[in-house]
PDB file of N, CA and C in Angstrom:
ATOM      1  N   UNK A   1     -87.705  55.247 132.877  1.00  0.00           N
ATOM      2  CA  UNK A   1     -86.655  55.903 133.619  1.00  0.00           C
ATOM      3  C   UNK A   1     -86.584  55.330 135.021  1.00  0.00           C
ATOM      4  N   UNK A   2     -85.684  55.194 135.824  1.00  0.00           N
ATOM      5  CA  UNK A   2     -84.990  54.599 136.981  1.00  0.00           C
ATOM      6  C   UNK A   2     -85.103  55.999 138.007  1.00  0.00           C
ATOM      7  N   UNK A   3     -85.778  56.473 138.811  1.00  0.00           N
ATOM      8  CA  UNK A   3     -85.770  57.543 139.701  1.00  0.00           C
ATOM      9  C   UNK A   3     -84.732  57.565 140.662  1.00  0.00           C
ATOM     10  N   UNK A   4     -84.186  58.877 140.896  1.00  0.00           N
ATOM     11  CA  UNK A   4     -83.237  59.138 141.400  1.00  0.00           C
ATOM     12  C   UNK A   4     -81.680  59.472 141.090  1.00  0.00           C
ATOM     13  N   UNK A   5     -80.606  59.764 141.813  1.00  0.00           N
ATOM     14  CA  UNK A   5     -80.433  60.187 143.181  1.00  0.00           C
ATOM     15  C   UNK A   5     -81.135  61.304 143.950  1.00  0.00           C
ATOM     16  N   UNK A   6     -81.881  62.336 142.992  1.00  0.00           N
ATOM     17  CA  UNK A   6     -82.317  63.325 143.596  1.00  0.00           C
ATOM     18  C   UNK A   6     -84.006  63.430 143.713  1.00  0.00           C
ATOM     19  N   UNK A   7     -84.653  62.679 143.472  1.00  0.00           N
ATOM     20  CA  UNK A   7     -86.149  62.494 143.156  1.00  0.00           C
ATOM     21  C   UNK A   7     -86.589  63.494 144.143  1.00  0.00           C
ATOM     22  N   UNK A   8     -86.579  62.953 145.113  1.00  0.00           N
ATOM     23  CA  UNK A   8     -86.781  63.866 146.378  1.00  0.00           C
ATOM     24  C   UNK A   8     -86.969  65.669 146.857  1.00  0.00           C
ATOM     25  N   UNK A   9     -85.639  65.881 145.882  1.00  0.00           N
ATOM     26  CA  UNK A   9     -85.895  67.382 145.638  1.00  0.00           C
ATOM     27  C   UNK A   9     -87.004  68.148 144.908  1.00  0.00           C
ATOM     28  N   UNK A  10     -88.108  67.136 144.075  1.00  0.00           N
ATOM     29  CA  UNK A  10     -89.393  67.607 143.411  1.00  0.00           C
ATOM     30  C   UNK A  10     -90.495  66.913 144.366  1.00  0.00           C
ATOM     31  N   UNK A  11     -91.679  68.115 143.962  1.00  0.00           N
ATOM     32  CA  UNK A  11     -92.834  67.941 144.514  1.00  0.00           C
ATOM     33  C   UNK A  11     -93.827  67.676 143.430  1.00  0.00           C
ATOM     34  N   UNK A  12     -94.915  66.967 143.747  1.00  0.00           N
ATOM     35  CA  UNK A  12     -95.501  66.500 142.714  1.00  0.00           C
ATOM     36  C   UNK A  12     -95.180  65.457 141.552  1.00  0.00           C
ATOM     37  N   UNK A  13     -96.056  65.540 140.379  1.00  0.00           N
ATOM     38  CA  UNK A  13     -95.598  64.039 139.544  1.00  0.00           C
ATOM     39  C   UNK A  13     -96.003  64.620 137.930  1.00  0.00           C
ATOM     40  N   UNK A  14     -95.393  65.795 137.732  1.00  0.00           N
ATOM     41  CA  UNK A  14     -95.381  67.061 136.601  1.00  0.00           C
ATOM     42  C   UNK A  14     -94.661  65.702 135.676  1.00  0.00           C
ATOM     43  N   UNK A  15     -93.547  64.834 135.721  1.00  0.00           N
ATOM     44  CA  UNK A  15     -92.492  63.901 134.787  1.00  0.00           C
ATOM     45  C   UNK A  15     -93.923  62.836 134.405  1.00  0.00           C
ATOM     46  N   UNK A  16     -94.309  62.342 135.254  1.00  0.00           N
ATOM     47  CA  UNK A  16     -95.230  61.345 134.238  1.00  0.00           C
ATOM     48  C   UNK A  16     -96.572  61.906 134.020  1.00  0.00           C
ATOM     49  N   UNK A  17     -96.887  62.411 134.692  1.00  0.00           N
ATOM     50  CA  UNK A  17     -98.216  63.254 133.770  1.00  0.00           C
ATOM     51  C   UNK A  17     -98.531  64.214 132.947  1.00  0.00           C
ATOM     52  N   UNK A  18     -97.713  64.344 132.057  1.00  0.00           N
ATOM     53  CA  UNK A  18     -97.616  65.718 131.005  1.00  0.00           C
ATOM     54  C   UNK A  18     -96.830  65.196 130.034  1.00  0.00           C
ATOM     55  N   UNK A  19     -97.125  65.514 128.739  1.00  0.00           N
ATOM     56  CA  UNK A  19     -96.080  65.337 127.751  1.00  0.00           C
ATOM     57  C   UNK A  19     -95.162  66.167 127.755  1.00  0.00           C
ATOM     58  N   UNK A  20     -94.069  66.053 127.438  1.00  0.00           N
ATOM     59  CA  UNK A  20     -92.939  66.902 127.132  1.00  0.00           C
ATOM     60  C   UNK A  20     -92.837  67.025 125.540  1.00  0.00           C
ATOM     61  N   UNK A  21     -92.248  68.037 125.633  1.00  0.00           N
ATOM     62  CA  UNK A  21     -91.664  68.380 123.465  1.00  0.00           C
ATOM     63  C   UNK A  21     -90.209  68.421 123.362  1.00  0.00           C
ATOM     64  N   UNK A  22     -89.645  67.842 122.459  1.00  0.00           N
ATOM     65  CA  UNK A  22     -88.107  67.912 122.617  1.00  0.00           C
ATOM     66  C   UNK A  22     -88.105  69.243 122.008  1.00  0.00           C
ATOM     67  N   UNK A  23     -86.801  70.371 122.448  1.00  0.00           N
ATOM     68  CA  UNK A  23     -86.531  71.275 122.152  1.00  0.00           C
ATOM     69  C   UNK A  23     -85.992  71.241 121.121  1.00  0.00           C
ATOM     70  N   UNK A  24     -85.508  72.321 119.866  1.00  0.00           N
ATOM     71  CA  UNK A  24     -84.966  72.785 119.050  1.00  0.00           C
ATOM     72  C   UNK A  24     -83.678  73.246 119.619  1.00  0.00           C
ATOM     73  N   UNK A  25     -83.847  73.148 120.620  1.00  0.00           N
ATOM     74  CA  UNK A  25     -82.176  73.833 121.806  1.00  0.00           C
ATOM     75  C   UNK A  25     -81.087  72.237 122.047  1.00  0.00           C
ATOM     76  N   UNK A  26     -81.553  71.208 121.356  1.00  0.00           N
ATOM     77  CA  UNK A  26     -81.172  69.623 121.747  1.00  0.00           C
ATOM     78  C   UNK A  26     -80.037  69.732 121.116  1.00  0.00           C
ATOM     79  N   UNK A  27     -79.290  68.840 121.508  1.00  0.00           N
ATOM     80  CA  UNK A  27     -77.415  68.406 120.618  1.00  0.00           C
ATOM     81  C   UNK A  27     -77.255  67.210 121.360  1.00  0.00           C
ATOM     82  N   UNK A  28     -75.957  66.374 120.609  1.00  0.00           N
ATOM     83  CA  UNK A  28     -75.428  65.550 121.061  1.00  0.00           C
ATOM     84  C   UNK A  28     -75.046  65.360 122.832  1.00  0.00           C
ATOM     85  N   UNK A  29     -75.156  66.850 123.157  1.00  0.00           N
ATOM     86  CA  UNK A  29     -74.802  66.902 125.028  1.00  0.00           C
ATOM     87  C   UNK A  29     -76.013  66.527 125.173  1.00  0.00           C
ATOM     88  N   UNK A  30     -77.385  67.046 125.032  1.00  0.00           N
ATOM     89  CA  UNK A  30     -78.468  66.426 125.875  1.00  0.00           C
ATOM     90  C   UNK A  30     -79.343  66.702 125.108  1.00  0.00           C
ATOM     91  N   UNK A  31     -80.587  66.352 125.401  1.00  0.00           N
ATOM     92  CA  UNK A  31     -82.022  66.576 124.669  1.00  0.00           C
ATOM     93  C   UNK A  31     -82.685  67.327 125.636  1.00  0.00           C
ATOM     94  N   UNK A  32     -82.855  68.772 125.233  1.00  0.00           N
ATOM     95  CA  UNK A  32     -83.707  69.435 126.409  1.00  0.00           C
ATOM     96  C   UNK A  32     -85.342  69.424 125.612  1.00  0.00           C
ATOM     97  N   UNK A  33     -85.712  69.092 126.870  1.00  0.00           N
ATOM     98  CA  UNK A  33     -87.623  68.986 126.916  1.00  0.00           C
ATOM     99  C   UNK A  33     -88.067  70.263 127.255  1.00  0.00           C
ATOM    100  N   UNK A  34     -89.244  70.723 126.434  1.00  0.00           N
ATOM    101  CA  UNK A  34     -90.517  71.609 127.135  1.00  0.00           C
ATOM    102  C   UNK A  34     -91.304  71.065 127.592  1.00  0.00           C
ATOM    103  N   UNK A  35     -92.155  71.891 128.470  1.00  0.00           N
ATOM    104  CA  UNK A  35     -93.046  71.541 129.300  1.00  0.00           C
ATOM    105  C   UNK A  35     -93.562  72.086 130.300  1.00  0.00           C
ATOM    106  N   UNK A  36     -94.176  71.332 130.915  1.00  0.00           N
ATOM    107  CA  UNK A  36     -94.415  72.065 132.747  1.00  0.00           C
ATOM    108  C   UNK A  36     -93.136  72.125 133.495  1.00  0.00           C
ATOM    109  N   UNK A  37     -92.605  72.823 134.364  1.00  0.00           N
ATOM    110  CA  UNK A  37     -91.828  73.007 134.837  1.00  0.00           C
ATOM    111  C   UNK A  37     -91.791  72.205 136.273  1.00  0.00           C
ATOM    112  N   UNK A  38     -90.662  71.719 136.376  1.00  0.00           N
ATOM    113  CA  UNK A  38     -90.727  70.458 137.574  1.00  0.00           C
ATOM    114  C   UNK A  38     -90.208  71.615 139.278  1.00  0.00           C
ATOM    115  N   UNK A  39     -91.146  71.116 140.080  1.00  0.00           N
ATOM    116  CA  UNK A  39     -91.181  72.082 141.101  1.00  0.00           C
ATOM    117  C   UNK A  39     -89.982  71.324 142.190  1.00  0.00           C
ATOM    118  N   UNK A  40     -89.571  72.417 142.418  1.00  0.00           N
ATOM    119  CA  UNK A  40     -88.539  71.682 143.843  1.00  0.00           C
ATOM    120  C   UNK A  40     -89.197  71.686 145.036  1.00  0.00           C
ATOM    121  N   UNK A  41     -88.918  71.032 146.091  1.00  0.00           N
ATOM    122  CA  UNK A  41     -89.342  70.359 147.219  1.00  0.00           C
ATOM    123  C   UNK A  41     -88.540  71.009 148.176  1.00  0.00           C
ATOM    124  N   UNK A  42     -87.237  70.984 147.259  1.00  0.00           N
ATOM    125  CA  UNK A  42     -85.831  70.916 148.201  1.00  0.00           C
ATOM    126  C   UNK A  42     -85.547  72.465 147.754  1.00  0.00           C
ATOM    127  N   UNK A  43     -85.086  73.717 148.568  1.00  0.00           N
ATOM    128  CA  UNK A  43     -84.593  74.694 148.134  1.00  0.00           C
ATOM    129  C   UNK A  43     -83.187  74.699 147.681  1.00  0.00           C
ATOM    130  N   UNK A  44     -82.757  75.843 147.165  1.00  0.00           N
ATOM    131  CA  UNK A  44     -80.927  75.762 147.311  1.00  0.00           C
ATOM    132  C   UNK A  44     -80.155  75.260 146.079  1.00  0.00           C
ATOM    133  N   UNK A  45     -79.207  75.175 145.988  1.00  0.00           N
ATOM    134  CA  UNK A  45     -78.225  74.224 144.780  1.00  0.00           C
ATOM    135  C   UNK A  45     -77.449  73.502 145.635  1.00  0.00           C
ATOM    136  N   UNK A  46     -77.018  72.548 145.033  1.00  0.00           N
ATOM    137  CA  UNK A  46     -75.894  71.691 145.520  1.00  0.00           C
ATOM    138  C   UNK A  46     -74.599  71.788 144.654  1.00  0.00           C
ATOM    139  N   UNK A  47     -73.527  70.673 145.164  1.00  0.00           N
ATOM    140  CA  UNK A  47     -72.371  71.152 144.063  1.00  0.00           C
ATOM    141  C   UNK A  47     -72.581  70.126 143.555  1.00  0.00           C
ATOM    142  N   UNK A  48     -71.285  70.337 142.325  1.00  0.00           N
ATOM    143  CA  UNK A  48     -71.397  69.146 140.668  1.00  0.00           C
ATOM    144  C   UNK A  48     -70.994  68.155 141.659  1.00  0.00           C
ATOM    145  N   UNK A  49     -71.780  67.483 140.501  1.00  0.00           N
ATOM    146  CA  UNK A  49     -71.533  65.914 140.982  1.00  0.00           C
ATOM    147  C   UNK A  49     -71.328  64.754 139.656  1.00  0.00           C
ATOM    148  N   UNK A  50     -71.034  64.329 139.866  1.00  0.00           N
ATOM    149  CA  UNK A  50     -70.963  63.063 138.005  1.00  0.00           C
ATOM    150  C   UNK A  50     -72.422  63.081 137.546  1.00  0.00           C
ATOM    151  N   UNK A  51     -72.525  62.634 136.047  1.00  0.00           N
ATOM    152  CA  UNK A  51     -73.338  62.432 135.743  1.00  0.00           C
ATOM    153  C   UNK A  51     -73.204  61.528 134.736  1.00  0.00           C
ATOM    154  N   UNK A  52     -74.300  60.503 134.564  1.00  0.00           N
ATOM    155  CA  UNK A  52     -73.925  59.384 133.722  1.00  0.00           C
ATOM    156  C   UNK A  52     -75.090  59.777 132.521  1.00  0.00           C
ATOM    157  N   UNK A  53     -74.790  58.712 130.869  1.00  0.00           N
ATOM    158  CA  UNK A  53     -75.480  58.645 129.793  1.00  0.00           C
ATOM    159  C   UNK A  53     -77.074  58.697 130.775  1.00  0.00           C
ATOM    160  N   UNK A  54     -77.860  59.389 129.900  1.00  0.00           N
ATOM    161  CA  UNK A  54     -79.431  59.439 130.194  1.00  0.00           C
ATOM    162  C   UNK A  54     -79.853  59.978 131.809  1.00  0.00           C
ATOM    163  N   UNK A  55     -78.987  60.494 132.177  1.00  0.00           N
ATOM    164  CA  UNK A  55     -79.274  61.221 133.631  1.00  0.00           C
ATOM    165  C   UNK A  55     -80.645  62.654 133.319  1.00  0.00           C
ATOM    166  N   UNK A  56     -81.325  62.318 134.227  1.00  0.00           N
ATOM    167  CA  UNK A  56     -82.258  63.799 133.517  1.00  0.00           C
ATOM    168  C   UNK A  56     -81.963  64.691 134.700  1.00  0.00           C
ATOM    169  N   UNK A  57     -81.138  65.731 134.242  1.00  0.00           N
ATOM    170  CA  UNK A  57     -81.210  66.774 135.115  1.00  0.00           C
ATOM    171  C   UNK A  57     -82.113  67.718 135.244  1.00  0.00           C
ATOM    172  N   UNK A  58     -82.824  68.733 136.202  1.00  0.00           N
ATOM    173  CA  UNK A  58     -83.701  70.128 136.320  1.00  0.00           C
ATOM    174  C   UNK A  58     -82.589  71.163 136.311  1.00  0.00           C
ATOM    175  N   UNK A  59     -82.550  71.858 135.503  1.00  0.00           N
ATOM    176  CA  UNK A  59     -82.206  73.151 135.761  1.00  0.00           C
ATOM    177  C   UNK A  59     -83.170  73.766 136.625  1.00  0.00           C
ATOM    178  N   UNK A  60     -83.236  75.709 136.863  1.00  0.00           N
ATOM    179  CA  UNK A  60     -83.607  76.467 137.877  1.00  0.00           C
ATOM    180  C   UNK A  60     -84.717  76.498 137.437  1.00  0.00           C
ATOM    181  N   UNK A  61     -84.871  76.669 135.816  1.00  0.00           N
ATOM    182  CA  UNK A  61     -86.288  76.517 134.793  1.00  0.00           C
ATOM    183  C   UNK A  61     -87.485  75.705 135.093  1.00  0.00           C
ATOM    184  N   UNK A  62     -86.923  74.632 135.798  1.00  0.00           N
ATOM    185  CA  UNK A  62     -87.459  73.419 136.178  1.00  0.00           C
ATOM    186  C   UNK A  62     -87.895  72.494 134.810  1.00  0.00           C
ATOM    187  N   UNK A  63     -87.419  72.786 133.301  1.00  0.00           N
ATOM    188  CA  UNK A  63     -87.232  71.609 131.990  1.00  0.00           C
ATOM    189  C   UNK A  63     -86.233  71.039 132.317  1.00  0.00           C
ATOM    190  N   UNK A  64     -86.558  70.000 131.974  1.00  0.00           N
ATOM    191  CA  UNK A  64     -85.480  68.390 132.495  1.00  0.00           C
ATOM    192  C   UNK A  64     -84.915  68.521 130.847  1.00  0.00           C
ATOM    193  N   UNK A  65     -83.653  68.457 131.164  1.00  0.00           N
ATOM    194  CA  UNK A  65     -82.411  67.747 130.133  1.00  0.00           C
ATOM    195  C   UNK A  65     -81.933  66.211 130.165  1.00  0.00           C
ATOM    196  N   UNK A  66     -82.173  65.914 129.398  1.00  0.00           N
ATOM    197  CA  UNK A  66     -81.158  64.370 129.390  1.00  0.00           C
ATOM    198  C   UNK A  66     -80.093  64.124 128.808  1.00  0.00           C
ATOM    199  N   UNK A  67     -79.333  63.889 129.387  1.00  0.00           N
ATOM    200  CA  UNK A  67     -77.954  63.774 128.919  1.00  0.00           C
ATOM    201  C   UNK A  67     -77.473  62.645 128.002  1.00  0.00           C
ATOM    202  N   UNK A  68     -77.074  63.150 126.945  1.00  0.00           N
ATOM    203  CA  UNK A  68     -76.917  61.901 125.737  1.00  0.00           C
ATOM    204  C   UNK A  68     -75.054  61.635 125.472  1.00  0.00           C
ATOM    205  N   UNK A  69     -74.792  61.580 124.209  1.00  0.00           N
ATOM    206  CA  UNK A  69     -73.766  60.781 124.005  1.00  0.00           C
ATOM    207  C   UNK A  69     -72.394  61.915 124.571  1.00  0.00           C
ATOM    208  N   UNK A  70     -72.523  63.113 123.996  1.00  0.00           N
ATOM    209  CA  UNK A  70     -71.505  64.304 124.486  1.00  0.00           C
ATOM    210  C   UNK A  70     -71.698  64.927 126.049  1.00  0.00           C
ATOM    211  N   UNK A  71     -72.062  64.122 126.712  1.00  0.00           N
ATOM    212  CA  UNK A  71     -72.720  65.339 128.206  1.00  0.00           C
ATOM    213  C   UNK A  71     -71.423  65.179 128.660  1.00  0.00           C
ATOM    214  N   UNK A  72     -71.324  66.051 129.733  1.00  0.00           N
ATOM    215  CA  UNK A  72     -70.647  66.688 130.576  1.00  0.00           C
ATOM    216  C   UNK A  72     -69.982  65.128 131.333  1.00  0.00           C
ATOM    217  N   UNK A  73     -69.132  65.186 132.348  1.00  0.00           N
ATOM    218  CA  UNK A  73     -69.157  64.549 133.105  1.00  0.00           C
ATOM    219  C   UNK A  73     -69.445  65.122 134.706  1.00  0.00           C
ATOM    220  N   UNK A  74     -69.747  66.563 134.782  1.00  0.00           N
ATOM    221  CA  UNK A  74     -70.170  66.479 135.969  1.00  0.00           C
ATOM    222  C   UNK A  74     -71.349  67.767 136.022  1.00  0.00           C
ATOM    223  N   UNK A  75     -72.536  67.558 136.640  1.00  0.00           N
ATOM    224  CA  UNK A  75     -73.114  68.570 136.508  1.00  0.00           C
ATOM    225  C   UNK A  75     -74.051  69.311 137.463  1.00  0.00           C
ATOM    226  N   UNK A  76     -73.880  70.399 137.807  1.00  0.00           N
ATOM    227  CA  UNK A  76     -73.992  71.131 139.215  1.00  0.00           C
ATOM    228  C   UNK A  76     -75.956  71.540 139.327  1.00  0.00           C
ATOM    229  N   UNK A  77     -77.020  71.042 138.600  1.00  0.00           N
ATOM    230  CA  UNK A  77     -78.225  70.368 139.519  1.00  0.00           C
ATOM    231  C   UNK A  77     -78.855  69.556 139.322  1.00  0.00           C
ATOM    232  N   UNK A  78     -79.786  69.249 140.123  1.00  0.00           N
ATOM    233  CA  UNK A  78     -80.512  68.137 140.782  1.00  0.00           C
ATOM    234  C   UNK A  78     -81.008  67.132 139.432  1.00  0.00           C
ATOM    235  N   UNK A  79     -80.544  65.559 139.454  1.00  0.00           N
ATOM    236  CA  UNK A  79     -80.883  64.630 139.052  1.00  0.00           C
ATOM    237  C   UNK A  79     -82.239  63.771 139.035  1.00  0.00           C
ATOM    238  N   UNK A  80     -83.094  63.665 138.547  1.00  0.00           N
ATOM    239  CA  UNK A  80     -84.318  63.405 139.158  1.00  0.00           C
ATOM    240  C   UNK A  80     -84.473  61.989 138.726  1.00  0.00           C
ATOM    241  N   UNK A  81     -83.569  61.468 137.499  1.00  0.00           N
ATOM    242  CA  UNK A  81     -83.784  60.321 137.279  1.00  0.00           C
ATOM    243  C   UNK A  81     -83.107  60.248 136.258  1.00  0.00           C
ATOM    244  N   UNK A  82     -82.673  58.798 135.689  1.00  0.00           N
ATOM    245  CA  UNK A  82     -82.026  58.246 134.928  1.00  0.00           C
ATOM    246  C   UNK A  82     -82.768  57.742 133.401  1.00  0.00           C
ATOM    247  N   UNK A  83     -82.751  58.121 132.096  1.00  0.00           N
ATOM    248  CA  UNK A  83     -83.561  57.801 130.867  1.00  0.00           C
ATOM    249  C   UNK A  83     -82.494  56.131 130.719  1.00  0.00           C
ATOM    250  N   UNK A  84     -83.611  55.183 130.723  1.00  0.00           N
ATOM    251  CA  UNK A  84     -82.710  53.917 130.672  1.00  0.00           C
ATOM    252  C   UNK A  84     -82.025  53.441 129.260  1.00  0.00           C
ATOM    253  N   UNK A  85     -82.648  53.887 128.172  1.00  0.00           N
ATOM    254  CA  UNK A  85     -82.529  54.092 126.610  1.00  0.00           C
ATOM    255  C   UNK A  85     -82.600  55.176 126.180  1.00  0.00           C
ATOM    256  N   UNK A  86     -81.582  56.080 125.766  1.00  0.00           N
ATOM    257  CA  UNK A  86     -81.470  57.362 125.166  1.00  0.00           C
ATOM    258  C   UNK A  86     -81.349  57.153 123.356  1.00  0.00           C
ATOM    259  N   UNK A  87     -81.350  56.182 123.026  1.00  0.00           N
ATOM    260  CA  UNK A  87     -81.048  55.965 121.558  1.00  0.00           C
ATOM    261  C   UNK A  87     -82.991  56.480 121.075  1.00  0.00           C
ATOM    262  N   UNK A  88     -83.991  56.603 121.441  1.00  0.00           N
ATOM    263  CA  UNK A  88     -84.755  57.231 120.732  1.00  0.00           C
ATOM    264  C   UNK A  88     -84.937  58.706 120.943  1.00  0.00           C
ATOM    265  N   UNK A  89     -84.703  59.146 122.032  1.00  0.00           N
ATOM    266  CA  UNK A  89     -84.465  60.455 122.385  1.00  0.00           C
ATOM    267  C   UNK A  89     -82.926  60.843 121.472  1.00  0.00           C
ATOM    268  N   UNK A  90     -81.816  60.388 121.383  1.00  0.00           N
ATOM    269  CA  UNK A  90     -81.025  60.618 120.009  1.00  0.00           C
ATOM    270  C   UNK A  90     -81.424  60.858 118.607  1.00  0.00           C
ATOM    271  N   UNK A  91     -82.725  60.508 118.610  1.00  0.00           N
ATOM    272  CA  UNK A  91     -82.922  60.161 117.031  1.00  0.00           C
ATOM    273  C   UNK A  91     -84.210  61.286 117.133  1.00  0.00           C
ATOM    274  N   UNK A  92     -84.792  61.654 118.532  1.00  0.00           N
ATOM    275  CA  UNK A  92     -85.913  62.574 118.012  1.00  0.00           C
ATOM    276  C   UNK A  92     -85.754  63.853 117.658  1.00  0.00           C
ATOM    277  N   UNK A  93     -87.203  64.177 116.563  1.00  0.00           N
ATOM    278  CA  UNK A  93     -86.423  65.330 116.444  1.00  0.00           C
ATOM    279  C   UNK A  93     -87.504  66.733 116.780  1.00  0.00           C
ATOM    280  N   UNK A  94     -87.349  68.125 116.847  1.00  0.00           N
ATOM    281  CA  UNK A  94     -87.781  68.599 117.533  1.00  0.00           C
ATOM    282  C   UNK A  94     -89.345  69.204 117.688  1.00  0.00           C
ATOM    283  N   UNK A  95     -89.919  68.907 118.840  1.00  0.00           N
ATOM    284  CA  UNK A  95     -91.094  69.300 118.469  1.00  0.00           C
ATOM    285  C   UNK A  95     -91.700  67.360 118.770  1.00  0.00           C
ATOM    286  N   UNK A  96     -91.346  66.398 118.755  1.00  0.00           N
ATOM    287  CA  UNK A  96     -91.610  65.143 119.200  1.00  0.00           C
ATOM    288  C   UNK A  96     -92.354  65.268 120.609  1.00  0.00           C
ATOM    289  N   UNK A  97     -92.697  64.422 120.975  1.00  0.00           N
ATOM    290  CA  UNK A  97     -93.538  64.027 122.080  1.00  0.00           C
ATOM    291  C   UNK A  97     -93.035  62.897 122.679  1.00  0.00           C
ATOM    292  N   UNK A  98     -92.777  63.811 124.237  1.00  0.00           N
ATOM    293  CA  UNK A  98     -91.806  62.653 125.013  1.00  0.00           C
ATOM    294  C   UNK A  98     -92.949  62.273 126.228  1.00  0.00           C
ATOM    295  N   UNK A  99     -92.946  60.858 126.924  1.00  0.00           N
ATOM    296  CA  UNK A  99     -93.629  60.957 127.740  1.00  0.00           C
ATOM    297  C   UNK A  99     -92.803  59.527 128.889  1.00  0.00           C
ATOM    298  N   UNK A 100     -92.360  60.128 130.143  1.00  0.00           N
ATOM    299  CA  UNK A 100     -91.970  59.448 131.000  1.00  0.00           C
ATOM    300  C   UNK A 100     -92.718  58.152 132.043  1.00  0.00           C
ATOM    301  N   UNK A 101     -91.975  57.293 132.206  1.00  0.00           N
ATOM    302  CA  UNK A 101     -92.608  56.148 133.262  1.00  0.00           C
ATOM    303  C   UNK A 101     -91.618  55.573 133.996  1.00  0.00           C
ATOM    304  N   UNK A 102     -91.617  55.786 135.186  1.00  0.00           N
ATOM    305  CA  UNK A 102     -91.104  54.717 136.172  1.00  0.00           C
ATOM    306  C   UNK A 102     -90.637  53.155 135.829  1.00  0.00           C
ATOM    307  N   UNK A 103     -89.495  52.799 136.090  1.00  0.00           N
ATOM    308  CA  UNK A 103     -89.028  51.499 135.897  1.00  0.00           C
ATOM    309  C   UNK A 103     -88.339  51.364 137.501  1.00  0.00           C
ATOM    310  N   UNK A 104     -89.037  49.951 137.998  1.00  0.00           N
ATOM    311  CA  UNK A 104     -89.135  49.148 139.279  1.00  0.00           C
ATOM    312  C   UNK A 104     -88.175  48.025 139.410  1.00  0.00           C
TER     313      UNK A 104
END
């Protein structure tokens, strides 16, 4: 994954050190993950903003969604990073084991 526009708004490094589980809650809009819950840094909401294929958003929950082939085009929180290949996260299925890394 490609970090950012919003990286900043989390504290800590909960995305690469923990596995995630893809949810049973997943569809063509996004693949939502369980897990540890990603902590904000930053208080508050912001407004929608675009969002592109494989964007991982936090909801308030703090489980990151990734946005797959049906997502939204705009979506009102914080982006923490971009999934650079969503075609295996498309194909997983629930209860899988997701695990994130930084791309430089």
């Amino acid at each position: 994954m490609w970090l950012g526009p919003r990286d900043d708004w989390f504290s800590g490094n909960e995305l690469f050190e923990n596995p995630y589980q893809v949810s049973p809650m997943s569809n063509r809009v996004g693949c939502r993950l369980r897990g540890p819950g990603l902590r904000r840094a930053v208080p508050g909401e912001l407004p929608s903003e675009g969002v592109v294929l494989g964007a991982i958003q936090v909801p308030a929950d703090g489980q990151p969604l990734i946005f797959l082939a049906d997502h939204p085009t705009t979506g009102g929180y914080p982006v923490i990073g971009v999934v650079d290949d969503v075609a295996p996260l498309a194909q997983a299925r629930p209860g899988s084991t997701v695990r994130f890394r930084a791309l430089h």
